[in-house]
N, C-alpha and C. Protein backbone atom coordinates (compact mmCIF):
# COMPACT_ATOMS: atom_id res chain seq x y z
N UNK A 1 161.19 126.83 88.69
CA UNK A 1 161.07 126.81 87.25
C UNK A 1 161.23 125.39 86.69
N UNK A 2 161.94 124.65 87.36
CA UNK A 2 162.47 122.98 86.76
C UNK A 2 161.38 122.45 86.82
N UNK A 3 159.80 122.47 88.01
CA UNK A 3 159.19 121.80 88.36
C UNK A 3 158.25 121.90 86.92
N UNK A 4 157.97 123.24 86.42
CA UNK A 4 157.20 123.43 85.28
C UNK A 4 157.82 122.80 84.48
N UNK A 5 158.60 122.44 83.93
CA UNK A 5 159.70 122.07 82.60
C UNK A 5 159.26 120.66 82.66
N UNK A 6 159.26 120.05 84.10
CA UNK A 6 159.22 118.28 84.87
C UNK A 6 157.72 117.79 84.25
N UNK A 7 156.79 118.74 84.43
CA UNK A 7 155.06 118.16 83.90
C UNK A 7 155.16 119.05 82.88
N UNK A 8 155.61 119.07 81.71
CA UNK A 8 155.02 119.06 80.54
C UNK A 8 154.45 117.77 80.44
N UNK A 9 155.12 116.86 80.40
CA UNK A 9 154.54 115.65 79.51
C UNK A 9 153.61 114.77 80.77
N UNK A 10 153.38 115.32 81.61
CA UNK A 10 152.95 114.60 82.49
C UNK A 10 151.19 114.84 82.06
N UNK A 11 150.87 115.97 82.14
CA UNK A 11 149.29 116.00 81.55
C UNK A 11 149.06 116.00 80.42
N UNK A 12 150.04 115.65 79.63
CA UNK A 12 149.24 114.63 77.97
C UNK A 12 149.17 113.15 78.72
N UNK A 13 149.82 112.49 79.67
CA UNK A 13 150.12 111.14 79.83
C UNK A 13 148.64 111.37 80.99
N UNK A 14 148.23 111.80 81.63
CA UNK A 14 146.89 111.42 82.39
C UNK A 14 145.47 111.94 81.99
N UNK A 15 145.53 112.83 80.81
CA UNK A 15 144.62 113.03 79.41
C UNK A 15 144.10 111.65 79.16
N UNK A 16 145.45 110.96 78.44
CA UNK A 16 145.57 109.80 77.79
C UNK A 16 144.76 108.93 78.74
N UNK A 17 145.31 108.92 79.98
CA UNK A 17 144.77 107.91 80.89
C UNK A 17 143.44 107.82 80.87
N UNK A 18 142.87 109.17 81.31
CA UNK A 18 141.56 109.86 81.42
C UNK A 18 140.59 109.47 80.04
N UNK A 19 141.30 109.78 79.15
CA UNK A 19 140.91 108.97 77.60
C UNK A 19 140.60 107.29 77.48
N UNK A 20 141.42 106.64 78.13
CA UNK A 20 141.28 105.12 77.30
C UNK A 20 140.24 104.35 79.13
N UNK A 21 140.21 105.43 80.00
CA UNK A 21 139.52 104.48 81.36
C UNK A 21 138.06 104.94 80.18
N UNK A 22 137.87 105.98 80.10
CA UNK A 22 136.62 106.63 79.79
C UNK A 22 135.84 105.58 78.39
N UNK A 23 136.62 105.49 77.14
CA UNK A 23 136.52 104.18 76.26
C UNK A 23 136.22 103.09 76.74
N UNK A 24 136.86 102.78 77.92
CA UNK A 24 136.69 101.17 78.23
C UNK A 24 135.53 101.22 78.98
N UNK A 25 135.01 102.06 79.42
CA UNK A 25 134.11 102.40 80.60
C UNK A 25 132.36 102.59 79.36
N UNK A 26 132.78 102.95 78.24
CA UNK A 26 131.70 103.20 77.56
C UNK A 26 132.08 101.66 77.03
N UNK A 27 132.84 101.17 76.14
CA UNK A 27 132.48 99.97 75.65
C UNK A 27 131.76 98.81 76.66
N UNK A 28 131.92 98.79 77.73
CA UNK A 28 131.41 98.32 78.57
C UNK A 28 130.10 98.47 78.78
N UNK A 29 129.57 99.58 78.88
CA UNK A 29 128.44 100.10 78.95
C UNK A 29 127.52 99.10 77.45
N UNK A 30 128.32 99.73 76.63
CA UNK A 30 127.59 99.11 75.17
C UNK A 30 127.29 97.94 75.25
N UNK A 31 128.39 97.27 75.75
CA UNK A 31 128.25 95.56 75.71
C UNK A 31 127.09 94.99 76.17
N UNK A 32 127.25 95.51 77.70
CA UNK A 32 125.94 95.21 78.87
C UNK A 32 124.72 95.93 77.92
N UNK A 33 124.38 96.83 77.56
CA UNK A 33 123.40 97.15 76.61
C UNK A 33 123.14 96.46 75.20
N UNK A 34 123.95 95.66 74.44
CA UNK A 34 123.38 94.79 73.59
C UNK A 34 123.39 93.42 73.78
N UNK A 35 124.01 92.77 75.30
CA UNK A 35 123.42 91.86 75.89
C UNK A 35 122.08 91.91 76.17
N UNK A 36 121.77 92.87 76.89
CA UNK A 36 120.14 93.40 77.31
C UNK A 36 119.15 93.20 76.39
N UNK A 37 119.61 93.91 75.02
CA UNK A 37 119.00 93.37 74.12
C UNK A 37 118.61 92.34 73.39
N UNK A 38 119.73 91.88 73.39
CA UNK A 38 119.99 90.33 72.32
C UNK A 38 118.81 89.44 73.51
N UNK A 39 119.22 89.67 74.87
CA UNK A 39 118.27 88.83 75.94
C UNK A 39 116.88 89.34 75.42
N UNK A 40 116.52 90.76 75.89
CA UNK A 40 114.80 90.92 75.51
C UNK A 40 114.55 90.35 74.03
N UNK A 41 115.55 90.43 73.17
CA UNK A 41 114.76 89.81 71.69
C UNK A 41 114.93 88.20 72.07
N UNK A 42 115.25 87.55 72.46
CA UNK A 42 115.04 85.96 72.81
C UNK A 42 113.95 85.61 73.55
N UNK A 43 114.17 86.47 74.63
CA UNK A 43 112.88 86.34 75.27
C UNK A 43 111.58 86.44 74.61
N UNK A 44 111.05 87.30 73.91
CA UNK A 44 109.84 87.55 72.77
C UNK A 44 109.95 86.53 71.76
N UNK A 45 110.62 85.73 71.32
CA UNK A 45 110.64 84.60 70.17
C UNK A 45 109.97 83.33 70.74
């Protein structure tokens, strides 16, 4: 019974984790995608 009581707070804290890898993992994404861009619009000028 203690072990249940022990992870309550343990899967809001790897949610969270699961939450801010997943953010950084898309801002990343974005970045490299309006580099890409900003490059193809230079390139055409």
């Amino acid at each position: 019974m203690s072990d249940k009581d022990n992870n309550k707070s343990k899967p809001q804290a790897t949610r969270e984790d699961r939450l801010k890898a997943a953010l950084k993992a898309n801002m990343a994404k974005r970045k490299a995608q309006a580099r890409r861009r900003a490059a193809d619009n230079n390139e055409k000028e």
